[in-house]
C-alpha atoms as a PDB file:
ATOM      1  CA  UNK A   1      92.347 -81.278 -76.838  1.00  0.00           C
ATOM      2  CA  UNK A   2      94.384 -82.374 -74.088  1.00  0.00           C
ATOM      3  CA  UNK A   3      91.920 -81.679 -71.191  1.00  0.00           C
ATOM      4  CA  UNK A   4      89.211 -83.579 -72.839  1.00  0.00           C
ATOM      5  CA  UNK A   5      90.412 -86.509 -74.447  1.00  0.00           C
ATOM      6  CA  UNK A   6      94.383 -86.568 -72.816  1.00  0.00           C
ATOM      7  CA  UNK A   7      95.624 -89.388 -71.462  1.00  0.00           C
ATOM      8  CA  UNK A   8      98.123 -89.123 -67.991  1.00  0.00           C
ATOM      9  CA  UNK A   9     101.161 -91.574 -67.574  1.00  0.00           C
ATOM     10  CA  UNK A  10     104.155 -90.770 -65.402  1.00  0.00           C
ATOM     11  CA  UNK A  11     107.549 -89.181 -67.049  1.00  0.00           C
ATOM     12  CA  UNK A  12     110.836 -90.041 -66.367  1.00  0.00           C
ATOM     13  CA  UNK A  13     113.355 -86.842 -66.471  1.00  0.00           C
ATOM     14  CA  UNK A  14     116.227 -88.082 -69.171  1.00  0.00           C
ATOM     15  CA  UNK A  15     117.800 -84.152 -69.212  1.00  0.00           C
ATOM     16  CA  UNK A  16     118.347 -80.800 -68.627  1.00  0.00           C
ATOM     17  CA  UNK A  17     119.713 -78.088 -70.843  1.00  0.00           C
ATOM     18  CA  UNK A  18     120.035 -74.697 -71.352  1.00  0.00           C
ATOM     19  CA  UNK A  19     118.078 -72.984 -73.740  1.00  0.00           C
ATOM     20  CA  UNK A  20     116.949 -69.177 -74.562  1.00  0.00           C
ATOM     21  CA  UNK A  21     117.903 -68.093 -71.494  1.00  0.00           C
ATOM     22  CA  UNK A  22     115.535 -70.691 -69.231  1.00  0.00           C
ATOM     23  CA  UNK A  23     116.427 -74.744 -68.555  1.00  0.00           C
ATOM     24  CA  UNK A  24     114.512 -76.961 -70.960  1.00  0.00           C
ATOM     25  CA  UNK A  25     113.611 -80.209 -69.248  1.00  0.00           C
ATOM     26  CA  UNK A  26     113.735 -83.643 -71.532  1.00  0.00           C
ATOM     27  CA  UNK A  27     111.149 -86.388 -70.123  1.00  0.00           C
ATOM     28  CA  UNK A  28     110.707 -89.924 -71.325  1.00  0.00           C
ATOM     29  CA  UNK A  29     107.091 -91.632 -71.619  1.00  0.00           C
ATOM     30  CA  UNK A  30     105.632 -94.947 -72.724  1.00  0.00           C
ATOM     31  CA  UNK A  31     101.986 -94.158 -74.883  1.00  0.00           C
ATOM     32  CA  UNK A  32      99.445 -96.529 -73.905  1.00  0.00           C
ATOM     33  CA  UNK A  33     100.703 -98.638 -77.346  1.00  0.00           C
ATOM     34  CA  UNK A  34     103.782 -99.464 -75.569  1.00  0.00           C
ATOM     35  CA  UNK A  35     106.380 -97.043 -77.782  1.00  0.00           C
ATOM     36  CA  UNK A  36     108.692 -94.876 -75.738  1.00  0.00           C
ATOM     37  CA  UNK A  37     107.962 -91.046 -76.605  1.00  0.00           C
ATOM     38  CA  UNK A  38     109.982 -87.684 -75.544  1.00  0.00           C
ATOM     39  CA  UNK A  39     108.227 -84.797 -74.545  1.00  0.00           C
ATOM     40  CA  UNK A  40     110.032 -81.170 -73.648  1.00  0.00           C
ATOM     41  CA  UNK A  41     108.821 -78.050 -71.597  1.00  0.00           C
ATOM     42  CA  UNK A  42     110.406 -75.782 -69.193  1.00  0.00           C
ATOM     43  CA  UNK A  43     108.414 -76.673 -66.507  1.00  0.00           C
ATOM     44  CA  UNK A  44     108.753 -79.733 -64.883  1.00  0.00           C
ATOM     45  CA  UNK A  45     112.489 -80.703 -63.276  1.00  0.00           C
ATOM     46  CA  UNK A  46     111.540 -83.355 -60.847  1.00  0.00           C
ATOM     47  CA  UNK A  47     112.795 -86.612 -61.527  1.00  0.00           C
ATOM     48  CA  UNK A  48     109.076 -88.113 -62.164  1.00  0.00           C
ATOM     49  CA  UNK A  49     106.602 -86.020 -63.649  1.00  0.00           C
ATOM     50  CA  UNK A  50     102.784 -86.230 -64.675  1.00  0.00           C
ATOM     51  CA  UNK A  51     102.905 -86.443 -68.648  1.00  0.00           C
ATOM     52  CA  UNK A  52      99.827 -85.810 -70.655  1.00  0.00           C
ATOM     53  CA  UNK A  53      99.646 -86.253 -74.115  1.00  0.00           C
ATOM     54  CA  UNK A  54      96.749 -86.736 -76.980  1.00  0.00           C
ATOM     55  CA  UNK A  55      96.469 -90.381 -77.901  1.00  0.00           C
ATOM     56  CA  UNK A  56      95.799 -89.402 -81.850  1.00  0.00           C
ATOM     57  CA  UNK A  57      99.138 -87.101 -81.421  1.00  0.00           C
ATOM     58  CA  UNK A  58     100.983 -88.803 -79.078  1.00  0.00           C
ATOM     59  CA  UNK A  59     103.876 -85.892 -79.753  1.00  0.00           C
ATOM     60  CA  UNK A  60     101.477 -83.188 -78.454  1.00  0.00           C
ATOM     61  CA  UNK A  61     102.187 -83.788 -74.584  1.00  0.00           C
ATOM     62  CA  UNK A  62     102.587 -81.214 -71.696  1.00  0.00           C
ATOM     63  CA  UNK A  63     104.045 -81.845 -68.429  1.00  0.00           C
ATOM     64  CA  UNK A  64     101.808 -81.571 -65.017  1.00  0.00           C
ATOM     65  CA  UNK A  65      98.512 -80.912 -65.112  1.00  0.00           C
ATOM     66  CA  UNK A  66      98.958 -76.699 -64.784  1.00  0.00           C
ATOM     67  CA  UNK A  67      97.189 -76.666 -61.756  1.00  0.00           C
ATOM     68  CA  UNK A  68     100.055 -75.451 -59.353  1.00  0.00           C
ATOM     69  CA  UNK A  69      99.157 -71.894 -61.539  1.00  0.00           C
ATOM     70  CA  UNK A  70      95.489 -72.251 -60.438  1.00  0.00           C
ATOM     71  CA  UNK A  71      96.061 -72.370 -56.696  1.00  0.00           C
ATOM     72  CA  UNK A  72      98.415 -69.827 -56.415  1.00  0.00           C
ATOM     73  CA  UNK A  73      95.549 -67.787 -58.297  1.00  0.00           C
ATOM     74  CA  UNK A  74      93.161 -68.847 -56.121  1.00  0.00           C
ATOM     75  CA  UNK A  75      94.832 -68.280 -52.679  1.00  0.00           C
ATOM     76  CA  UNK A  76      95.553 -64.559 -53.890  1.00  0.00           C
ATOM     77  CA  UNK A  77      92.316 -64.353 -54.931  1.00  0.00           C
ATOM     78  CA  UNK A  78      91.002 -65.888 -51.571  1.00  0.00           C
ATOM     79  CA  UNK A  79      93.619 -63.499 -49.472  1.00  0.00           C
ATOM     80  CA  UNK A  80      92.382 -60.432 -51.534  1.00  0.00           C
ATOM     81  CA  UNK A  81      88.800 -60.736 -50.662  1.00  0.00           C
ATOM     82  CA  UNK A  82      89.523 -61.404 -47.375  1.00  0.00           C
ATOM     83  CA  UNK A  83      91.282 -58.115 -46.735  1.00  0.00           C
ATOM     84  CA  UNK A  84      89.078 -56.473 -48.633  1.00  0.00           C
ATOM     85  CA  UNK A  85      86.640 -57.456 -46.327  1.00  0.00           C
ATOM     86  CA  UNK A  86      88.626 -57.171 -43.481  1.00  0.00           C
ATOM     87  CA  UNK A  87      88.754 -53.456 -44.006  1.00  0.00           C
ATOM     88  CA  UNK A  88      85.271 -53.237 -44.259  1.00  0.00           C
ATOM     89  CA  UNK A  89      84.625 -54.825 -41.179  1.00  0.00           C
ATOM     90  CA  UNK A  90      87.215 -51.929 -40.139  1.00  0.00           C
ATOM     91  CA  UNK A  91      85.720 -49.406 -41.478  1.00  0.00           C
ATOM     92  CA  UNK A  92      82.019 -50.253 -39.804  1.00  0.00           C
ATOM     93  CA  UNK A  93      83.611 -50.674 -36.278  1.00  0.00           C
ATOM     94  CA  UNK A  94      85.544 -47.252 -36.241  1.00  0.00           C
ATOM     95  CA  UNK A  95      82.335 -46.031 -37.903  1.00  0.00           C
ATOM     96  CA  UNK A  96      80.185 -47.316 -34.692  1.00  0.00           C
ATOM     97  CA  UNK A  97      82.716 -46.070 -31.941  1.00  0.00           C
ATOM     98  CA  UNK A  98      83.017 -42.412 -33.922  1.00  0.00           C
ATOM     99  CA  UNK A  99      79.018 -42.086 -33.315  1.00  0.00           C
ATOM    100  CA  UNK A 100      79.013 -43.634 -30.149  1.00  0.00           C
ATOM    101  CA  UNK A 101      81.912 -41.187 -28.840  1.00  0.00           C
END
């Protein structure tokens, strides 16, 4: 629900604990109504953070926009083809200078 009908505002970090083994970050928000809202995750831990939440839920909120995740994918995915290719640009040039020998 949050991709589609979300709404972003910037977070303010208010805290940091320790919890389960992993930090749990505490942000602060203001909804578009104005009221001051808390939202927790363990990602975030910058001081100002992209906070979206669903404007009929306003306590359903994530922090960032998950698309660090994506483009780390992405670039492996890029730098696998590539070498996959690579090799078989490899593999056709020792092929060539085998027959030609």
């Amino acid at each position: 629900m949050l991709r589609t009908r979300g709404i972003t505002v910037e977070g303010e970090l208010q805290g940091t604990h320790w919890h389960e083994g992993g930090k749990q970050y505490y942000y602060a928000y203001v909804d578009r109504h104005g009221v001051r809202r808390e939202c927790k995750s363990s990602d975030g831990g910058a001081e100002r953070v992209e906070i979206t939440y669903d404007p009929v839920n306003p306590n359903a909120a994530t922090v960032g926009r998950r698309t660090t995740g994506w483009l780390v994918f992405g670039a492996v995915l890029i730098l696998l083809a590539g070498s996959v290719l690579l090799a078989g640009v490899a593999f056709a040039v020792v092929g060539v200078v085998a027959v030609a020998i």
